[in-house]
Protein backbone atom coordinates (compact mmCIF):
# COMPACT_ATOMS: atom_id res chain seq x y z
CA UNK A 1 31.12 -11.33 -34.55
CA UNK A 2 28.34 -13.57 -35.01
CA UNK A 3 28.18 -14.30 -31.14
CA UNK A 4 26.86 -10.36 -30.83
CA UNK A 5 25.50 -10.22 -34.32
CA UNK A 6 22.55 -12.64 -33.80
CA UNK A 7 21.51 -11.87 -30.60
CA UNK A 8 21.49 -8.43 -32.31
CA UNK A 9 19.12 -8.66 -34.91
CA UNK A 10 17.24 -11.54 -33.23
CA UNK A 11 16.18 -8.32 -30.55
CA UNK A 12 15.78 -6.07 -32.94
CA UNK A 13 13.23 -7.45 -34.08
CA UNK A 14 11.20 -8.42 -30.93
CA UNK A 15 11.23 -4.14 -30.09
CA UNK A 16 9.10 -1.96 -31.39
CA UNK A 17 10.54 -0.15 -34.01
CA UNK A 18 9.77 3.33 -32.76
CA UNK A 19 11.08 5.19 -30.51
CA UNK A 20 7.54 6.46 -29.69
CA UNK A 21 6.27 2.96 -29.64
CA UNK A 22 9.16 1.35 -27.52
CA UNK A 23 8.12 4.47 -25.18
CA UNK A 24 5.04 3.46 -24.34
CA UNK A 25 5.67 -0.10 -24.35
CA UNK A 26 8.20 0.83 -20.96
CA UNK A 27 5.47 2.87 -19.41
CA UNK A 28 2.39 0.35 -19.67
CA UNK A 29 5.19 -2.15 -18.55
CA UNK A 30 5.52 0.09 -15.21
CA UNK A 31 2.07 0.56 -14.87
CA UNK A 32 1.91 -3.08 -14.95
CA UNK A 33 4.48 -4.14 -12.85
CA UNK A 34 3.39 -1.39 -9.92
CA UNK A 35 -0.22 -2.29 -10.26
CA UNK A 36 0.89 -6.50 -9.76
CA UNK A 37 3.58 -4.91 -7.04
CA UNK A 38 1.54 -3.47 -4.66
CA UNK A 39 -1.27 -5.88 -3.79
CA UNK A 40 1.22 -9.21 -3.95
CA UNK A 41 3.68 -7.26 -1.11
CA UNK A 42 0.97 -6.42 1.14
CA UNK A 43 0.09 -10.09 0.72
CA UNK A 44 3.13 -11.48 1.42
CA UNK A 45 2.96 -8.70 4.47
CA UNK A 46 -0.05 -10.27 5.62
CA UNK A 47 1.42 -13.90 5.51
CA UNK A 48 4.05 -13.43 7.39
CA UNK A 49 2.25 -11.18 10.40
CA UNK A 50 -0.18 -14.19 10.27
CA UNK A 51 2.86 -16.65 11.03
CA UNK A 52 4.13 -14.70 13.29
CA UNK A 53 7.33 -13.75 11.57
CA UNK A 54 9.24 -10.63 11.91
CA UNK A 55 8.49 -7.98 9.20
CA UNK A 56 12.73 -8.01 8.18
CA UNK A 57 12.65 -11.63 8.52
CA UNK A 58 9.72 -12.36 6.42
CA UNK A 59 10.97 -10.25 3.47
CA UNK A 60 14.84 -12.03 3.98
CA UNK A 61 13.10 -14.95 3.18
CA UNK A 62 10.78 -13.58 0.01
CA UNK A 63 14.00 -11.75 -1.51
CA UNK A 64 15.79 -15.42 -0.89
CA UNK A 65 13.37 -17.43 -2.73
CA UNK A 66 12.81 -14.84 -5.30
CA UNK A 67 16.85 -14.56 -6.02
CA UNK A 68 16.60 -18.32 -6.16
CA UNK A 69 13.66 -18.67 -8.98
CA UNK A 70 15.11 -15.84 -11.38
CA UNK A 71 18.60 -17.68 -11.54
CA UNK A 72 17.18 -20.80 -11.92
CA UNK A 73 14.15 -19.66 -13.99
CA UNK A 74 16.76 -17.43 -15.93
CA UNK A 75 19.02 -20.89 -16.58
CA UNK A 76 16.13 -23.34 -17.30
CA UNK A 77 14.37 -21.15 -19.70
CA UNK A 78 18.10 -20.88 -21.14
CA UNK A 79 18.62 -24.43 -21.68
CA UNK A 80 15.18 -24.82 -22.73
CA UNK A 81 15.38 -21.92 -25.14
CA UNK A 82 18.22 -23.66 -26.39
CA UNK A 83 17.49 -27.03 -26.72
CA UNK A 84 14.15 -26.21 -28.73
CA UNK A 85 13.29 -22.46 -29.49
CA UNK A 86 12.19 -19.26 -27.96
CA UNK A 87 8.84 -19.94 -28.68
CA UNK A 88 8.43 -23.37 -27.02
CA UNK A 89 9.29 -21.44 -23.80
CA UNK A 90 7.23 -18.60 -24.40
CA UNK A 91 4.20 -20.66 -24.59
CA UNK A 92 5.48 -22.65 -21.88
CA UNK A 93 5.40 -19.87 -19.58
CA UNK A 94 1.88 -18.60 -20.71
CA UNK A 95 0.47 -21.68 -19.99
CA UNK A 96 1.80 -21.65 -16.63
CA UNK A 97 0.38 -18.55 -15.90
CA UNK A 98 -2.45 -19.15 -17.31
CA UNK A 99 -2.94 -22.52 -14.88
CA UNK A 100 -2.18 -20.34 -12.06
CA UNK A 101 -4.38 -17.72 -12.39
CA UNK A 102 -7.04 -20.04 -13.31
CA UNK A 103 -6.38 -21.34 -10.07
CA UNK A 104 -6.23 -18.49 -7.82
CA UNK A 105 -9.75 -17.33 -9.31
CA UNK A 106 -10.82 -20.23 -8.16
CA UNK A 107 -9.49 -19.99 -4.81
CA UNK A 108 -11.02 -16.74 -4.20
């Protein structure tokens, strides 16, 4: 019981606690994830016509890496997660992201 129990309450209290709330909270995270979407496909579009790839080919390959990163981001945040807490990884990743788009503003 406690296997489902923790993970349980340890959610429950990451989510909003409204209905109304956790609402929103999906719909910004839509908004979010179209609005990031859009411009990195037609990027990735653009890098592979420049190499003169196939369109199918080209997005074999970006479905293959990105297959690749979530199982082994999924599995190293995991162990990570596990070996010290959720916050270590949290941060972890926020750094990271904040590196890269610290460089890609500088890049453009």
């Amino acid at each position: 019981m406690s296997v489902v129990g923790f993970p349980a309450t340890r959610t429950r209290t990451l989510l909003p606690q409204t209905v109304w709330l956790l609402g929103v909270v999906v719909v910004l995270m839509w908004v979010a994830a179209g609005v990031l979407n859009t411009p990195a496909m037609t990027l990735l579009s653009d890098g592979v016509e420049a190499r003169g790839l196939e369109q199918g080919v080209g997005f074999a390959l970006i479905n293959f890496v990105w297959a690749s990163a979530m199982g082994i981001g999924s599995m190293a945040g995991g162990l990570l997660a596990a070996r010290t807490s959720d916050a270590v990884v949290f941060f972890a990743f926020a750094a990271l992201f904040a590196v890269t788009l610290t460089v890609l503003a500088r890049r453009s």
